[in-house]
Protein backbone atom coordinates (compact mmCIF):
# COMPACT_ATOMS: atom_id res chain seq x y z
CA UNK A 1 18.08 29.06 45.46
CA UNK A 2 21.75 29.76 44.16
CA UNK A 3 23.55 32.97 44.25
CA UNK A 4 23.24 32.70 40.31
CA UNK A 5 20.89 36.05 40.23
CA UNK A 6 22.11 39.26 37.75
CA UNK A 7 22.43 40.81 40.92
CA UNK A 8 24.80 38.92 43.87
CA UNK A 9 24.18 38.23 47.12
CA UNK A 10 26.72 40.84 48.34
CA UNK A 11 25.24 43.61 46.45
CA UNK A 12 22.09 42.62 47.89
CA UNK A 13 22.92 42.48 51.42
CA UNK A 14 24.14 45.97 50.79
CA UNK A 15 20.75 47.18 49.71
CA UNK A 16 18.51 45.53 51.74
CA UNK A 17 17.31 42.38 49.16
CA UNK A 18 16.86 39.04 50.31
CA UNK A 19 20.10 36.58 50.11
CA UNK A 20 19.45 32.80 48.78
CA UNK A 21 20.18 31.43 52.53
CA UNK A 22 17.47 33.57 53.78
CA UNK A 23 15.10 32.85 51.01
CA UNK A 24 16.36 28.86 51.32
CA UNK A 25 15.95 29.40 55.44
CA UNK A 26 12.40 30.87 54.33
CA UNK A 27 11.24 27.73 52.31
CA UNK A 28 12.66 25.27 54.47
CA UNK A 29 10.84 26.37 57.97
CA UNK A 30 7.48 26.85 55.90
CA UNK A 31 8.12 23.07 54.66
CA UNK A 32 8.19 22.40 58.38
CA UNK A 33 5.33 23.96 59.70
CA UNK A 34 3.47 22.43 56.94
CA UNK A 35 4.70 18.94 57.57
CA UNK A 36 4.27 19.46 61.48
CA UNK A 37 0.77 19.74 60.98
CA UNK A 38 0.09 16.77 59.58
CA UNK A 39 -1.18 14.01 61.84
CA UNK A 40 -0.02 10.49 61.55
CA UNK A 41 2.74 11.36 58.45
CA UNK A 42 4.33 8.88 56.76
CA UNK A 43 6.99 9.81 54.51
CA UNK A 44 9.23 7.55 52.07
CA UNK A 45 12.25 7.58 49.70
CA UNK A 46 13.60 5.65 47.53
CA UNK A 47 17.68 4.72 47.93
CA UNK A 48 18.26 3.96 44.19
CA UNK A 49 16.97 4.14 40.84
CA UNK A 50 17.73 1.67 37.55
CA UNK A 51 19.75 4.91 36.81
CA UNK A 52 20.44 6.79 40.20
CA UNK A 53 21.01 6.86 43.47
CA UNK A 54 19.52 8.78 45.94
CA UNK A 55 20.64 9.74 49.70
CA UNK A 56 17.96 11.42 52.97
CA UNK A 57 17.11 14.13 52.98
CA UNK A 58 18.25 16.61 56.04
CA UNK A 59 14.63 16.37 57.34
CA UNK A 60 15.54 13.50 59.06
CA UNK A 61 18.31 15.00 61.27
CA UNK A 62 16.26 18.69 61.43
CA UNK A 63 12.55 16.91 63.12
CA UNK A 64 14.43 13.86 64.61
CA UNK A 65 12.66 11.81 62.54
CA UNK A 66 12.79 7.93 62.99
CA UNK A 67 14.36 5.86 59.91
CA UNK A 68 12.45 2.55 59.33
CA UNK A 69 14.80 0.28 57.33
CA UNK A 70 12.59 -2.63 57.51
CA UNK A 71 8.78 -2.52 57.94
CA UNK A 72 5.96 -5.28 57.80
CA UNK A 73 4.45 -5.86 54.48
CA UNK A 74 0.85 -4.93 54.62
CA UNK A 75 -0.99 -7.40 51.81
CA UNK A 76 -4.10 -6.48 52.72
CA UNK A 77 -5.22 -3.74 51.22
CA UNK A 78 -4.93 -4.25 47.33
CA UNK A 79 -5.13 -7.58 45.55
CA UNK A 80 -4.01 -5.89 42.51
CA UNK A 81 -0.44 -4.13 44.46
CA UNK A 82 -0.34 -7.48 45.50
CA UNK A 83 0.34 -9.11 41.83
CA UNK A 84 2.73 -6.58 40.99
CA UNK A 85 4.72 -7.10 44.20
CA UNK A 86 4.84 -10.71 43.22
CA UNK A 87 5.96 -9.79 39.54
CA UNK A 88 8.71 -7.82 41.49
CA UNK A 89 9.50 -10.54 43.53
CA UNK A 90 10.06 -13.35 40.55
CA UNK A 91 11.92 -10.81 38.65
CA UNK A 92 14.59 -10.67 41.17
CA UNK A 93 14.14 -14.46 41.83
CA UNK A 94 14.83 -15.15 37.98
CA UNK A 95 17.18 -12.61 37.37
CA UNK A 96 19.60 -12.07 40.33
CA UNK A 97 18.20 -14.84 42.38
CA UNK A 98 17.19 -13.38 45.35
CA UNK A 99 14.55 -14.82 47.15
CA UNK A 100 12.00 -12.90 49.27
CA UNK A 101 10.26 -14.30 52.19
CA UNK A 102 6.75 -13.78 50.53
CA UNK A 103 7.30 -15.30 47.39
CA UNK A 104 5.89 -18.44 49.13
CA UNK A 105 2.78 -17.10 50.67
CA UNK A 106 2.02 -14.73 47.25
CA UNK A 107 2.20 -17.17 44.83
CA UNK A 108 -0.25 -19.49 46.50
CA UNK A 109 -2.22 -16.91 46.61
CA UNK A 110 -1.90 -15.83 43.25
CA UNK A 111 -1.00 -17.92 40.90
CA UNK A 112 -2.48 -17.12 38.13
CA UNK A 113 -0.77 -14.38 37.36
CA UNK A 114 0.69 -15.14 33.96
CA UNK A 115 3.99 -14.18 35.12
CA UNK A 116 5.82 -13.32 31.91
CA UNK A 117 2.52 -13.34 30.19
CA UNK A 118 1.78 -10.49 26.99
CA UNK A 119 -1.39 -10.02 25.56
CA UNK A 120 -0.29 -7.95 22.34
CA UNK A 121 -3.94 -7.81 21.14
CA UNK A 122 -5.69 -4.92 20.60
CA UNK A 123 -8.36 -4.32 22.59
CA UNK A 124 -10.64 -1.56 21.01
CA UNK A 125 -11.37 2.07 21.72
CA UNK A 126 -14.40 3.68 22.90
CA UNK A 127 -15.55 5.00 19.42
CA UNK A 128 -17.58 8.13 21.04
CA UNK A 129 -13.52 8.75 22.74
CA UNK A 130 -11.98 7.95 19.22
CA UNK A 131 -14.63 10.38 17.84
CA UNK A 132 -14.14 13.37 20.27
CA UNK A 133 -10.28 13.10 19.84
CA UNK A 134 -10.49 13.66 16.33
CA UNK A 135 -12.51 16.26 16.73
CA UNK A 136 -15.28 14.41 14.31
CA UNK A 137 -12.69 14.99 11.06
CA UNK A 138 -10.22 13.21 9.75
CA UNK A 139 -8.23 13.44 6.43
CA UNK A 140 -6.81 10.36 4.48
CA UNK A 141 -4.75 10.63 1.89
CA UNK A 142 -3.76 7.27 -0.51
CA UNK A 143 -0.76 7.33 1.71
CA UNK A 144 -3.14 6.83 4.84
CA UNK A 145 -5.45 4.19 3.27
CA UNK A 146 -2.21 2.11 2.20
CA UNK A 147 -0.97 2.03 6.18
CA UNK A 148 -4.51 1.11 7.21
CA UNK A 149 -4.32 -2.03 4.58
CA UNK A 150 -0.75 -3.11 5.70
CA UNK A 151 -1.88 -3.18 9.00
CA UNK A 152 -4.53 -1.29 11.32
CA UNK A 153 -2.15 -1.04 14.39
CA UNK A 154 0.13 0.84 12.12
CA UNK A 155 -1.96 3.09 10.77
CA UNK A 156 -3.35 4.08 14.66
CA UNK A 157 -0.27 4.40 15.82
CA UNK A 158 0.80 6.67 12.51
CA UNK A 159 -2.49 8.35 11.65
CA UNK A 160 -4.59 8.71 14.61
CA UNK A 161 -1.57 9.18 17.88
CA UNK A 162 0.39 10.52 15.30
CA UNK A 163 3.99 9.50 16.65
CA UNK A 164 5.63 9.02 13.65
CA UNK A 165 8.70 11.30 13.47
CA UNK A 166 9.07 13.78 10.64
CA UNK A 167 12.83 13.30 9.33
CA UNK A 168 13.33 15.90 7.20
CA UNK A 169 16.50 14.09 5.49
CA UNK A 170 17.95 15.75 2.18
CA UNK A 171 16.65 12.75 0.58
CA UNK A 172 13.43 13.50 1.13
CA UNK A 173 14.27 17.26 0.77
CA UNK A 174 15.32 16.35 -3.11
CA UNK A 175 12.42 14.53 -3.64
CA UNK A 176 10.12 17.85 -3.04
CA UNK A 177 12.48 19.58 -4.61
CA UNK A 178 12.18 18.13 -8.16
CA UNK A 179 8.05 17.51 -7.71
CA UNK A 180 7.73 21.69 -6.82
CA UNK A 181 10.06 22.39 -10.66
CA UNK A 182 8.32 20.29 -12.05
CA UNK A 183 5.46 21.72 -11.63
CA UNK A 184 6.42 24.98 -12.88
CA UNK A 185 8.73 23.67 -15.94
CA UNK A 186 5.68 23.61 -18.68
CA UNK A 187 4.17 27.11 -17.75
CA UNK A 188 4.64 30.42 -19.20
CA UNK A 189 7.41 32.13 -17.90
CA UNK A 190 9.18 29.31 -16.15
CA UNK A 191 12.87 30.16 -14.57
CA UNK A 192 14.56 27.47 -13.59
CA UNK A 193 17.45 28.84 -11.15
CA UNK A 194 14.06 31.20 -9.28
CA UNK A 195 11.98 28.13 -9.04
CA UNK A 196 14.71 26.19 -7.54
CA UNK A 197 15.75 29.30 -5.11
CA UNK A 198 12.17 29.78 -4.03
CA UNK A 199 11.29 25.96 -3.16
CA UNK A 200 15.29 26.39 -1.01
CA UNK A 201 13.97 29.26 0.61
CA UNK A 202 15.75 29.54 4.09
CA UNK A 203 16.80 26.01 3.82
CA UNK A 204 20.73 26.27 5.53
CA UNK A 205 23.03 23.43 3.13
CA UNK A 206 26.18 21.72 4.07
CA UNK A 207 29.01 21.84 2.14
CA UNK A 208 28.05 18.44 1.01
CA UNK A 209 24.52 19.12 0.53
CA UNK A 210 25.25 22.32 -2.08
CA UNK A 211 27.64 19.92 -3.94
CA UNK A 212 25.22 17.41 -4.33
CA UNK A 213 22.07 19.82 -5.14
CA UNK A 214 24.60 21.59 -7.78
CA UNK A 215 24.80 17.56 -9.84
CA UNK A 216 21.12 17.11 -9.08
CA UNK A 217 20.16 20.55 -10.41
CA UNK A 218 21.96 19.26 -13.81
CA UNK A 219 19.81 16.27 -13.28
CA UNK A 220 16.71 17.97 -12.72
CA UNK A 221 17.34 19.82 -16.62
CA UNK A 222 17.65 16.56 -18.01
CA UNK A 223 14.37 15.23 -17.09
CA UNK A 224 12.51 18.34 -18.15
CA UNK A 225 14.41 18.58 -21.21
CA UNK A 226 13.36 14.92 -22.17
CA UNK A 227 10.00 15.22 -21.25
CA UNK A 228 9.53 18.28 -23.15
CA UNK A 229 10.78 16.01 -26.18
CA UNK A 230 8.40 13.52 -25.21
CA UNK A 231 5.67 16.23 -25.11
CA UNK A 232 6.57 17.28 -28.98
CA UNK A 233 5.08 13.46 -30.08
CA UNK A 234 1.98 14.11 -27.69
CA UNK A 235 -1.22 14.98 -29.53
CA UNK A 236 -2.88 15.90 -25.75
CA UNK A 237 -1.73 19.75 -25.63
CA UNK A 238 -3.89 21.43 -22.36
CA UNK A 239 -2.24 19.98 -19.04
CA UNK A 240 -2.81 20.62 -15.20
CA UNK A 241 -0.22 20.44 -12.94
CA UNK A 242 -0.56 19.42 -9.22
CA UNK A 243 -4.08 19.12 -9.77
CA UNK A 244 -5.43 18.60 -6.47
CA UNK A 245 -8.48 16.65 -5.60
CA UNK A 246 -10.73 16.72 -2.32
CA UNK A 247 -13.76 14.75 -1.66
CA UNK A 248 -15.48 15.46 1.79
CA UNK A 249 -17.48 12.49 3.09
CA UNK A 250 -20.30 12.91 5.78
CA UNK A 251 -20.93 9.60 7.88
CA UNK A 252 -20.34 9.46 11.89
CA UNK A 253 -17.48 11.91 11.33
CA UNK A 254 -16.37 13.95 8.20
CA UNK A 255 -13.96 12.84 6.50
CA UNK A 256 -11.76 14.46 4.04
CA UNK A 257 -10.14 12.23 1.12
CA UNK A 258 -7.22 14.57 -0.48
CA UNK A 259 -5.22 13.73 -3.18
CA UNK A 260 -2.90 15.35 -5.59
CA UNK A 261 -2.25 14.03 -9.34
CA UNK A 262 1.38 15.70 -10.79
CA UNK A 263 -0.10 15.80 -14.49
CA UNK A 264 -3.21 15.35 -16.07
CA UNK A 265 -3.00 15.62 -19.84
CA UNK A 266 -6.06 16.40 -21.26
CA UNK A 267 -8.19 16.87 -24.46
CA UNK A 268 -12.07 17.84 -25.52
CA UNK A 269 -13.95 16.83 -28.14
CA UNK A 270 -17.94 16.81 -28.65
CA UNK A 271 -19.07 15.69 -25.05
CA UNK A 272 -16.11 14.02 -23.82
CA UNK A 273 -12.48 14.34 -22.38
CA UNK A 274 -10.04 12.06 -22.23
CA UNK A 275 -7.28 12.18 -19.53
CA UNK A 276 -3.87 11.19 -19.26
CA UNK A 277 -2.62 10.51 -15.39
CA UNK A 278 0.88 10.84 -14.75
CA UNK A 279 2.84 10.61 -11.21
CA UNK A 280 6.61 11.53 -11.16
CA UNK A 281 8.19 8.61 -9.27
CA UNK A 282 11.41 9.01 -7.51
CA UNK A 283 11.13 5.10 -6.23
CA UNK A 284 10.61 1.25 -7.35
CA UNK A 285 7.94 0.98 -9.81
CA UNK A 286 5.30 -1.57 -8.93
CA UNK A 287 2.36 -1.72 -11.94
CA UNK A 288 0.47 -5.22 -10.08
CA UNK A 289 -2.99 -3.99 -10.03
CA UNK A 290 -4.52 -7.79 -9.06
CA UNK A 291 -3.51 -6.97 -5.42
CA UNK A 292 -5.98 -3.96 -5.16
CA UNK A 293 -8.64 -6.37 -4.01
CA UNK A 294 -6.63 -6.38 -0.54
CA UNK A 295 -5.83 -2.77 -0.81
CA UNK A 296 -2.42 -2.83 -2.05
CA UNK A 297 -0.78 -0.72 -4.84
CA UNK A 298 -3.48 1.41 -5.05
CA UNK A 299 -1.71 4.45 -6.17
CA UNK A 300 -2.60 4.28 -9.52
CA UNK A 301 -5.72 3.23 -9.29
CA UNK A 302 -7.03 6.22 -6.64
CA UNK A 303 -5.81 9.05 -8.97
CA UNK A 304 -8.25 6.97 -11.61
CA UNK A 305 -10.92 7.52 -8.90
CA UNK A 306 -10.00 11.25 -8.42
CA UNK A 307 -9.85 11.96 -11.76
CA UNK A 308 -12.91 11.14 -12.28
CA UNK A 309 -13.98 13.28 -9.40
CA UNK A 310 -13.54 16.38 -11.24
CA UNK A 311 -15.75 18.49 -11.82
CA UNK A 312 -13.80 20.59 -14.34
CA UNK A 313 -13.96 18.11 -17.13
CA UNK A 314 -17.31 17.36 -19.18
CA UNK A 315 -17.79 13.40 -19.00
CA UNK A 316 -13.95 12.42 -18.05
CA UNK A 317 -12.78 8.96 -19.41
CA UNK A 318 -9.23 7.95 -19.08
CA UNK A 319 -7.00 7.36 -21.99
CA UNK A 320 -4.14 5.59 -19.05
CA UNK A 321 -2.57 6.25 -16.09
CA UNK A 322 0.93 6.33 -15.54
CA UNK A 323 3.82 6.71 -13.40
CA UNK A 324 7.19 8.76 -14.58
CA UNK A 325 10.71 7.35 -13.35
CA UNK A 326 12.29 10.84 -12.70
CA UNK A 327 15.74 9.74 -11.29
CA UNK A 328 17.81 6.83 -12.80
CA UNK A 329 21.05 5.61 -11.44
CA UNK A 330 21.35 2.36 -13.15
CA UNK A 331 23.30 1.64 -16.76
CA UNK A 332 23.91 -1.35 -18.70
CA UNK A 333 26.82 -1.55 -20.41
CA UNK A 334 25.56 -4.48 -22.77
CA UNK A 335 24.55 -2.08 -24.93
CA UNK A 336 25.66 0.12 -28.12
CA UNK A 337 22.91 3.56 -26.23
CA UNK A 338 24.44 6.33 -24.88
CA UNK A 339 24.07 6.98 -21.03
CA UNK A 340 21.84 9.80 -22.13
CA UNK A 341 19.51 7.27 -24.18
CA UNK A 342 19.44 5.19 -21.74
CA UNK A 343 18.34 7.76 -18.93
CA UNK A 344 15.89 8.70 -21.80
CA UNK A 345 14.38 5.09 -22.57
CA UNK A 346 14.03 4.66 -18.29
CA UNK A 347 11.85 8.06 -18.38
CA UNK A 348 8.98 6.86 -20.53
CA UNK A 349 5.80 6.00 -18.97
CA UNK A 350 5.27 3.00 -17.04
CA UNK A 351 1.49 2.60 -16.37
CA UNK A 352 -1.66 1.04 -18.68
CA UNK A 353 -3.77 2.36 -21.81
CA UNK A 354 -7.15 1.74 -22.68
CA UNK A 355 -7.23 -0.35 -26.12
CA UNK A 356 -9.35 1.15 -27.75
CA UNK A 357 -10.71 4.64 -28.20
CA UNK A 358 -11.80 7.27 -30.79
CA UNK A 359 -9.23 8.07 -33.50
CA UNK A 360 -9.05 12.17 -32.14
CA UNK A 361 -8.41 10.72 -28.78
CA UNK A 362 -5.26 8.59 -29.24
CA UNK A 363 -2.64 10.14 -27.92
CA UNK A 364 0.31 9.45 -30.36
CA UNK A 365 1.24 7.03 -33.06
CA UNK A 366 4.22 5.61 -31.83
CA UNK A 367 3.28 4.96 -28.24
CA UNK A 368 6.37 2.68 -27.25
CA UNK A 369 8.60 5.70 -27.49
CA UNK A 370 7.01 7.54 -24.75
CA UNK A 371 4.72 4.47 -23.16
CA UNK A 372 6.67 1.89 -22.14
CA UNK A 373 6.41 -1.66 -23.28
CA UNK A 374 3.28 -1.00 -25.64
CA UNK A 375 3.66 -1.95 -28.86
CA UNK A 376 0.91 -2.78 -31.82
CA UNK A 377 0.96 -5.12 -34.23
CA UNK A 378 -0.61 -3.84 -38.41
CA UNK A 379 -3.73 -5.17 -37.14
CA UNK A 380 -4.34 -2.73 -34.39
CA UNK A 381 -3.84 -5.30 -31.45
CA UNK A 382 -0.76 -5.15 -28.96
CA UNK A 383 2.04 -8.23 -28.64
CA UNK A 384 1.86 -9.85 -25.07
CA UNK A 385 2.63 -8.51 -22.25
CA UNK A 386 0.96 -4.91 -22.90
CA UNK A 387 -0.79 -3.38 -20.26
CA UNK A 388 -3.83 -2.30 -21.89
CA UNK A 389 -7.64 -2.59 -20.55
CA UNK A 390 -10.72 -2.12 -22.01
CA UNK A 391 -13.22 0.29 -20.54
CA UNK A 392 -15.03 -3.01 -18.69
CA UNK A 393 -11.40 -3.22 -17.08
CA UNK A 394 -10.92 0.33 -16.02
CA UNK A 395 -14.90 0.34 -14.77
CA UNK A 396 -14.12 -2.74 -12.91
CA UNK A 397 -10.50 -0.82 -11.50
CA UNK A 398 -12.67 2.24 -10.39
CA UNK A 399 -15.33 -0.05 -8.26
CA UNK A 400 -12.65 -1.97 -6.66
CA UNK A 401 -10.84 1.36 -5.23
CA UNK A 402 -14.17 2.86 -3.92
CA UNK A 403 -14.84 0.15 -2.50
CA UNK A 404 -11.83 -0.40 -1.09
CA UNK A 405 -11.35 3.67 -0.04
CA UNK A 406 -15.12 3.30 1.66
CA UNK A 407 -14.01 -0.01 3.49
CA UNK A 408 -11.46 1.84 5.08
CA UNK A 409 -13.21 4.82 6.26
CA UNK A 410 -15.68 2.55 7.40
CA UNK A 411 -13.37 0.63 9.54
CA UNK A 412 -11.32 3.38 10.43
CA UNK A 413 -14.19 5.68 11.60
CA UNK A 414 -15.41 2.51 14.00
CA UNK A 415 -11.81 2.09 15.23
CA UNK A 416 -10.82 -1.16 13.91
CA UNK A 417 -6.82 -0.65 14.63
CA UNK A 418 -6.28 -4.49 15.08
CA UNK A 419 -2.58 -5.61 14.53
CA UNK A 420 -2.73 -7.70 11.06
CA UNK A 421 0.08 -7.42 9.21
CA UNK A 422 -0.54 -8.94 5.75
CA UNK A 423 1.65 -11.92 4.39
CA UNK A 424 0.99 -12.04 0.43
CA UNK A 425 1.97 -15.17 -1.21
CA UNK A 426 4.69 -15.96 1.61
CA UNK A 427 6.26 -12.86 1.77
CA UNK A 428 5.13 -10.09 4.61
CA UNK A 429 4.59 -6.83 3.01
CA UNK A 430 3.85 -4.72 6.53
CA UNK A 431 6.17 -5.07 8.33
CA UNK A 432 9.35 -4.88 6.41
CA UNK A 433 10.08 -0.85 6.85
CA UNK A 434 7.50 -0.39 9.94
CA UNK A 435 8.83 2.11 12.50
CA UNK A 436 6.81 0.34 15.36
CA UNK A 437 7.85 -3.21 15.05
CA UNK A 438 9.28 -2.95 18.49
CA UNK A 439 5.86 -1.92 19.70
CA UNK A 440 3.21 -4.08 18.66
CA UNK A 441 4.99 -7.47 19.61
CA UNK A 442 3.56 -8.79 16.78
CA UNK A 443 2.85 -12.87 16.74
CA UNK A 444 2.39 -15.14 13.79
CA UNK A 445 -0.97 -15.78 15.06
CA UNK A 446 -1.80 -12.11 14.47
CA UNK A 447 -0.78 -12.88 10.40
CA UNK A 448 -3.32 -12.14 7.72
CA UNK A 449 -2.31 -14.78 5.08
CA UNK A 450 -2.89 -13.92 1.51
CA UNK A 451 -2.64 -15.32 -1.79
CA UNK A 452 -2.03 -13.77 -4.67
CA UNK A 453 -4.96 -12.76 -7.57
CA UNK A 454 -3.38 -14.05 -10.68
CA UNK A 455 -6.07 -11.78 -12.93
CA UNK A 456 -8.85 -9.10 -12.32
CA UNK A 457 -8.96 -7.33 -15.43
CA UNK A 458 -7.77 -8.20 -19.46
CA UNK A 459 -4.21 -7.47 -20.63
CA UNK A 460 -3.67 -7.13 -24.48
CA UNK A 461 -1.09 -9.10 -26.62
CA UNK A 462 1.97 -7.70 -25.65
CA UNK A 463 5.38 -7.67 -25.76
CA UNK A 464 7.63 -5.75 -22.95
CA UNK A 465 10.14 -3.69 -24.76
C-alpha cells in the first residue's frame, strides 16, 4: 500500500484512519504468523527471468531464514520432471555450452527423449468435448467451408478457437461500405449522401480517410450509374437485394448454413422462375469451376445451391450466376475507349449462362454488352471459350456443392482438424495468406497433392471478348 489514496496519510493520521505503514505492518505480521505455522516449509525464488531479474525478499533477514544456494537434485520422484530437466540441461549444453554434472547420468537414463523432436500432427479432440464447447451449434458460412477445404487446422484454429483477429482496416471498411449502397441504390426512395451517412454512423475518419472516402464516394456513383444502364437492356425487372439464405441442418449438432446473395434478378412465367445470381466483387475474379470437386472456388456455385433453397420462388431454375467487378484500377492505353468505357466494359458480368432456355426467359439480346465474353453466332450457338452449361451441367454443379457442403459438416462435426494444406497442380493454395503459418509447423509430409480437373461440365463455342 502507497500513500496514493484521495485522502493522504497526514490527513489521516489526523482523523484517526489507518496509514499505509500500518496497514503494510498489518499484512506483513499476518504473512508471518501464517508462514510460522507451517511445518517443514520450503520456500523458493527464482534470481532471473528471460526478461527480469529478481532479488529476496526481506523474509529472509525478518525469520532468519537459511539461504540454500546449492541443494541436491532429487531425481526420484518424477520420470517425467526428469526429461524436462534434461531438455534444460542440453539446451544450455548446445547453446551456451555449459555442462551440468547430470547430463551424464540423465541421458543414460533417458535417452529417448527426442531431444529437439516436434510432432506437428494433430492429434484429435474428444468429439463429446468438441460438442459441448460449441454448445451443439455451429454456423458455416461459404467463407467457413472454403477454410475447412484449404486446410482443417486452419479452419479449427479460425472457426472453432476463434483466434483470428478482426482488423477493421478502411479497406475492409470500403468494401462494406459500397455492398450496404448498393443495396439500397435500386429501391424506391434511394438517397445516396443518407445511405452513405447511415452505413458511417459513428465511424471517427482521418484526414486521410475523408479524402479518400470523398474520391471513392464519386466512385461508388459510377458503378450504380452504369449498372442502372446495364439494367435498361435487362428484360428480368423484379430483383432482391441481400437476399439472405439459411438452411438449419439437424445431425449430432445443429448446424446453421447462412449465406447471403447481393442480387437475384428474377422473372415468372406459367410454373417457373428463372434467376439471375449476381455477387459484387471488390477482388480477383476466379470463374474455374473444375476445382469444386476438392472444394475450391465454390462461391459461385453455393449461391446456385441457395438459390435454389428458396422457398419464395415457384420451381427456381437459374438463367447464370455471376460475379460484378465493382472497383477497377487498371487502364490500357492501347486503346482508342475512354477511361469511362473502359471502367464500363470491366463492370459487366463475369460468371456462366445456361444455353438454352425458353424465349420469355432470355434475359437480353445482346448479352456480351452486359455478360462478359458471351457471344452467339446466327445459328444460336456461342464462339469458344463461352461459359455456358446446359441444365445437365448446372444439375451436375448443384450435386457437387452439396456434396461437398455435407462432406464438410460431416467432417467438421466429428472434428477432423488435421493439418493438410492442399498443393493443386504444384502450386500451394493454403497456405499463401494463412495467419497461422507460424503455428502449425507445417511439413511437406503433411501436403495434400492435387491435380488439376481439366473438365466437369460442357462449355459452348466461345470466344472471350
Amino acid at each position: 500500500h502507497y500513500d496514493e489514496d484521495y485522502i493522504s496519510d497526514n490527513i489521516k493520521a489526523k482523523i484517526g484512519l489507518e496509514i499505509s505503514d500500518a496497514i503494510n505492518a498489518i499484512y506483513k505480521d499476518s504473512l508471518i504468523k501464517t508462514l510460522s505455522n507451517i511445518n517443514h516449509l520450503f520456500i523458493s525464488y527464482k534470481l532471473q527471468s528471460p526478461f527480469s531479474k529478481y532479488y529476496p525478499s526481506i523474509l529472509i533477514q525478518e525469520l532468519n531464514m537459511e539461504v540454500m544456494s546449492h541443494h541436491e537434485q532429487n531425481y526420484s520422484s518424477s520420470n517425467l520432471y526428469n526429461q524436462i530437466r534434461l531438455g534444460k540441461y542440453l539446451d544450455n549444453f548446445t547453446k551456451y555450452h555449459e555442462f551440468h554434472p547430470d547430463i551424464n547420468k540423465l541421458y543414460s537414463t533417458y535417452p529417448l527423449i527426442n531431444y529437439q523432436g516436434y510432432d506437428n500432427k494433430f492429434t484429435e479432440i474428444n468429439i463429446d468435448n468438441l460438442h459441448k464447447y460449441l454448445h451443439n451449434h455451429l454456423t458455416l458460412s461459404y467463407t467457413a467451408i472454403d477454410k475447412f477445404y484449404k486446410c482443417g487446422f486452419m479452419f479449427y484454429l479460425n472457426n472453432i478457437l476463434k483466434l483470428d483477429i478482426k482488423e477493421d482496416t478502411f479497406a475492409l471498411f470500403i468494401g462494406s461500405l459500397f455492398h450496404y449502397v448498393l443495396s439500397k441504390a435500386f429501391l424506391d426512395h434511394f438517397d445516396f449522401e443518407k445511405s452513405v451517412n447511415d452505413f458511417i454512423n459513428e465511424r471517427v475518419l482521418t484526414a486521410k480517410e475523408e479524402f479518400l472516402l470523398s474520391k471513392l464516394k464519386e466512385e461508388l456513383k459510377f458503378i450504380i450509374n452504369t449498372i442502372q444502364e446495364q439494367q435498361k437492356h435487362l428484360a428480368y425487372i423484379d430483383a432482391l437485394y441481400e437476399e439472405k439464405v439459411i438452411i438449419n441442418r439437424e445431425g449430432n449438432i445443429k448446424i446453421t448454413f447462412i449465406g447471403v446473395i447481393d442480387k437475384i434478378l428474377y422473372k415468372e412465367c406459367h410454373d417457373s422462375t428463372y434467376l439471375v445470381l449476381i455477387d459484387y466483387k471488390t477482388g480477383a475474379i476466379d470463374l474455374n469451376l473444375n476445382d469444386i470437386v476438392y472444394g475450391f472456388n465454390l462461391q459461385l456455385p453455393i449461391y446456385l445451391y441457395l438459390a435454389k433453397q428458396l422457398k419464395k420462388f415457384k420451381n427456381p431454375k437459374i438463367y447464370g450466376f455471376y460475379l460484378q467487378p465493382i472497383l477497377f484500377n487498371e487502364t490500357s492505353s492501347d486503346t482508342k475507349k475512354s477511361y469511362e468505357q473502359q471502367k464500363q466494359e470491366a463492370m459487366r458480368l463475369h460468371g456462366y449462362s445456361i444455353d438454352k432456355c425458353e424465349a420469355e426467359f432470355v434475359l437480353l439480346n445482346d448479352k456480351s454488352k452486359i455478360i462478359r465474353g458471351l457471344r452467339q453466332k446466327q445459328d444460336g450457338t456461342y464462339y469458344k471459350g463461352a461459359k455456358v452449361l446446359n441444365e445437365k451441367d448446372m444439375d451436375l454443379i448443384y450435386e457437387i456443392t452439396e456434396a461437398k457442403i455435407n462432406e464438410a459438416i460431416n467432417d467438421i462435426t466429428n472434428g477432423k482438424f488435421h493439418i493438410n494444406p492442399k498443393v493443386l497442380d504444384h502450386e500451394n493454395v493454403s497456405c499463401k495468406y494463412c495467419q497461422y503459418f507460424d503455428i502449425c509447423y507445417k511439413t511437406i509430409d503433411d501436403e495434400i497433392r492435387l491435380n488439376k480437373v481439366n473438365k466437369i461440365g460442357g462449355e459452348g463455342d466461345a470466344m472471350d471478348n
